[in-house]
Protein backbone atom coordinates (compact mmCIF):
# COMPACT_ATOMS: atom_id res chain seq x y z
CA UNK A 1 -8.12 -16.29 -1.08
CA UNK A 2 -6.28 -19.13 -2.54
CA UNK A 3 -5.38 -17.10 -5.82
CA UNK A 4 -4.15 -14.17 -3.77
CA UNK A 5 -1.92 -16.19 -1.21
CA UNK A 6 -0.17 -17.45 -4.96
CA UNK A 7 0.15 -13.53 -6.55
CA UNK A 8 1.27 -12.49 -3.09
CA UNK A 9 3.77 -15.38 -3.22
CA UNK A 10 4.95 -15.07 -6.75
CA UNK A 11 5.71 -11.30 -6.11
CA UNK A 12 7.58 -11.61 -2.74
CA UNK A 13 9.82 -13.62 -4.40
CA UNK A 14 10.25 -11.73 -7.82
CA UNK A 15 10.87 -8.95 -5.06
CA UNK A 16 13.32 -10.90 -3.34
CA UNK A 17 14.85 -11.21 -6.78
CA UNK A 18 14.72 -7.27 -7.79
CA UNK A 19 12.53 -7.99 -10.33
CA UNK A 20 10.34 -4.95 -8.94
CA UNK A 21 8.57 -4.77 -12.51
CA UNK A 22 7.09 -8.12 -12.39
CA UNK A 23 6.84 -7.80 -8.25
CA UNK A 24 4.99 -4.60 -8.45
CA UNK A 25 2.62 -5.95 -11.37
CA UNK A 26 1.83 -9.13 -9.10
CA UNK A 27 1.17 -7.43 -5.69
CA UNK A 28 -0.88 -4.99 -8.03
CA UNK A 29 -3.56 -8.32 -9.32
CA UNK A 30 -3.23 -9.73 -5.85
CA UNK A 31 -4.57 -6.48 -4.29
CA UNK A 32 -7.29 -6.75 -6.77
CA UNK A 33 -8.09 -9.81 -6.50
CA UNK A 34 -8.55 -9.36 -2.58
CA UNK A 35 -10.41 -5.88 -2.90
CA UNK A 36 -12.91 -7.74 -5.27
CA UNK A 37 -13.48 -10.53 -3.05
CA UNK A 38 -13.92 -8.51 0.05
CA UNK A 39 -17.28 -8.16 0.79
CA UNK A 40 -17.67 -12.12 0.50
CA UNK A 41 -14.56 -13.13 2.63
CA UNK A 42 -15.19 -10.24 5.24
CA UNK A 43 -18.43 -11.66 5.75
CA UNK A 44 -16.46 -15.69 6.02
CA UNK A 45 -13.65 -14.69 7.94
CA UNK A 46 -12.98 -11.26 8.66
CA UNK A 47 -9.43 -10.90 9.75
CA UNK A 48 -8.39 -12.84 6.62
CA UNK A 49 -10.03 -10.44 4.64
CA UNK A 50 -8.86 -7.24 6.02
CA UNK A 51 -5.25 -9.33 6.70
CA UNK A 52 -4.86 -9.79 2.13
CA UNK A 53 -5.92 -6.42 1.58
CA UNK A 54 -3.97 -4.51 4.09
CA UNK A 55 -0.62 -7.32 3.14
CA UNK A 56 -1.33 -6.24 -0.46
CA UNK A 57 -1.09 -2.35 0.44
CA UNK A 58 2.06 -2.97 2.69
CA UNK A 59 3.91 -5.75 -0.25
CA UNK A 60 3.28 -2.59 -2.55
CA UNK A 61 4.71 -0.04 -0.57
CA UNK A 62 7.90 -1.92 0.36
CA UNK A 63 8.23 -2.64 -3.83
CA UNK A 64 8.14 0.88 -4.01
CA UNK A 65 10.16 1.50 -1.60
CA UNK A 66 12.84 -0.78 -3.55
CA UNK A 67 12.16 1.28 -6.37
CA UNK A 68 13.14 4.27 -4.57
CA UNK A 69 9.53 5.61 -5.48
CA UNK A 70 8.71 7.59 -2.43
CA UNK A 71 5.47 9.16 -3.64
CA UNK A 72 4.17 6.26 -4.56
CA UNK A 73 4.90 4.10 -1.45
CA UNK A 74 3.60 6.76 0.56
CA UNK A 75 0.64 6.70 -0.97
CA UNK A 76 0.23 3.02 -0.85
CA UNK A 77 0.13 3.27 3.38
CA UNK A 78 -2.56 6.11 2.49
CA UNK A 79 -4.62 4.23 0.30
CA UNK A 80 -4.81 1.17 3.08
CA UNK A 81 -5.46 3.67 6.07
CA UNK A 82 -7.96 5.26 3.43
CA UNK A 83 -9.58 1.48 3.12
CA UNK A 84 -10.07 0.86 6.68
CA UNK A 85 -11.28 3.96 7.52
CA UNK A 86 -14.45 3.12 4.67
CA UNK A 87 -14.89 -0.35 6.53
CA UNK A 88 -14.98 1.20 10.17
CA UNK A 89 -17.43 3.67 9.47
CA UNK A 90 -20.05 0.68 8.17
CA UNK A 91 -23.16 1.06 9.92
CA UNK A 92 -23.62 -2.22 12.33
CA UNK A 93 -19.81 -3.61 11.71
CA UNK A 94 -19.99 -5.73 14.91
CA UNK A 95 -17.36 -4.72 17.80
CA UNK A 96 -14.81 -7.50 17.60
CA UNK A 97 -14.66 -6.38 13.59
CA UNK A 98 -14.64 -2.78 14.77
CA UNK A 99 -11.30 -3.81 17.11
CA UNK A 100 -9.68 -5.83 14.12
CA UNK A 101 -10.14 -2.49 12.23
CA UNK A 102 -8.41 -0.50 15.18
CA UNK A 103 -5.57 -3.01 15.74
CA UNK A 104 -4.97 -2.90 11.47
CA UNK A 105 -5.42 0.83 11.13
CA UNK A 106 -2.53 1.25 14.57
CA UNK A 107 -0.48 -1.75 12.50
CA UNK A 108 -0.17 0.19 9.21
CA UNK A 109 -0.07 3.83 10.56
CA UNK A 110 3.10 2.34 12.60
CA UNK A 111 5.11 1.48 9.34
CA UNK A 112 3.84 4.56 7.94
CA UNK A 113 5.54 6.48 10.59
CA UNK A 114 8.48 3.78 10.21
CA UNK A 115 8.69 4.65 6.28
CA UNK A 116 8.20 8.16 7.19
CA UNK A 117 10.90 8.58 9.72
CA UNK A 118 13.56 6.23 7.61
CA UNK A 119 12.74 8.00 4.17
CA UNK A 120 11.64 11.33 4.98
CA UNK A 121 14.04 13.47 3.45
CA UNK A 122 13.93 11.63 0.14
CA UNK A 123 10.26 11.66 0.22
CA UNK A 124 9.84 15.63 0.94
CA UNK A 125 12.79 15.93 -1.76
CA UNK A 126 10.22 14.10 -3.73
CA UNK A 127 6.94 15.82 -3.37
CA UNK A 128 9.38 18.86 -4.38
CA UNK A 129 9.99 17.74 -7.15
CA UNK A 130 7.01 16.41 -7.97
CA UNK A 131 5.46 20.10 -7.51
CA UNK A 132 8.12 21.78 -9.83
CA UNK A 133 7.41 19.40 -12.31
CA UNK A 134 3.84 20.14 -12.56
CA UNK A 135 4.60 23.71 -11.99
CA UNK A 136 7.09 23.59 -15.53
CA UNK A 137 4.27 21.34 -16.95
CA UNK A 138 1.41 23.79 -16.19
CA UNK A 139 3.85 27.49 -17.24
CA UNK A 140 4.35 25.40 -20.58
CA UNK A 141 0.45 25.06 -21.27
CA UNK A 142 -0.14 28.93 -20.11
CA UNK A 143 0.58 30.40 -23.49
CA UNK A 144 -1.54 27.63 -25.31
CA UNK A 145 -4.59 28.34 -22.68
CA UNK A 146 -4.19 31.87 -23.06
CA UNK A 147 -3.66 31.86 -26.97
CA UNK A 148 -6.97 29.96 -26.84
CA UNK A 149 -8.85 32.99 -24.90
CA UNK A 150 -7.14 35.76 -27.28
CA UNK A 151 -4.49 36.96 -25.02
């Protein structure tokens, strides 16, 4: 836990700094380094567990969101509903653990509405995009594919 309080640290303030490369690239090993020590701090002290991980999703949405990378933010509040939903459905996770859960999942779905509502627009402008893109990407293979079957 100590190790990911420093990356956490050392990329807020390389955020603070806009030095989002470096920022994203810490909150990146400090989500890591949380996820892989789960299981053991969970079972120590379960609301600091949950608490890193969850930070670690949030730090690198809001990078993102610097970044003007609205994809990939949203996807970061995804990817930590996405992670408490696989620790809530545990088979004896003991109530109090089961309310941290709730409280966590109602915390993050919140500043996904929050990011949702502020950034909206940009962010369906940029799943748009994101589709034509692939769409150009995928016409541009079409003649190799068929080519291949003798079309």
């Amino acid at each position: 836990m100590i190790y990911w309080q420093h990356l956490t640290r050392q990329a807020n303030e390389a955020h603070s700094q806009a030095a989002y490369s470096d920022a994203l690239e810490l909150a990146r090993k400090a989500l890591a380094c949380a996820e892989a020590t789960f299981k053991n701090d969970f079972a120590n002290d379960a609301e600091s567990a949950v608490s890193a991980v969850i930070v670690s999703y949030l730090n690198l949405a809001e990078i993102s969101i610097s970044m003007k990378e609205w994809l990939v933010a949203n996807a970061y509040f995804e990817r930590g509903v996405h992670f408490l939903q696989s620790i809530i459905v545990a088979p004896n996770l003991q109530p109090e653990h089961r309310e941290l859960i709730e409280k966590t999942a109602s915390h993050i779905r919140f500043e996904w509405e929050l990011f949702s509502q502020t950034y909206g627009s940009k962010l369906a402008l940029a799943k748009r995009n994101h589709r034509i893109n692939w769409l150009k990407q995928h016409a541009q293979l079409e003649p190799q594919w068929q080519a291949g079957y003798g079309y």
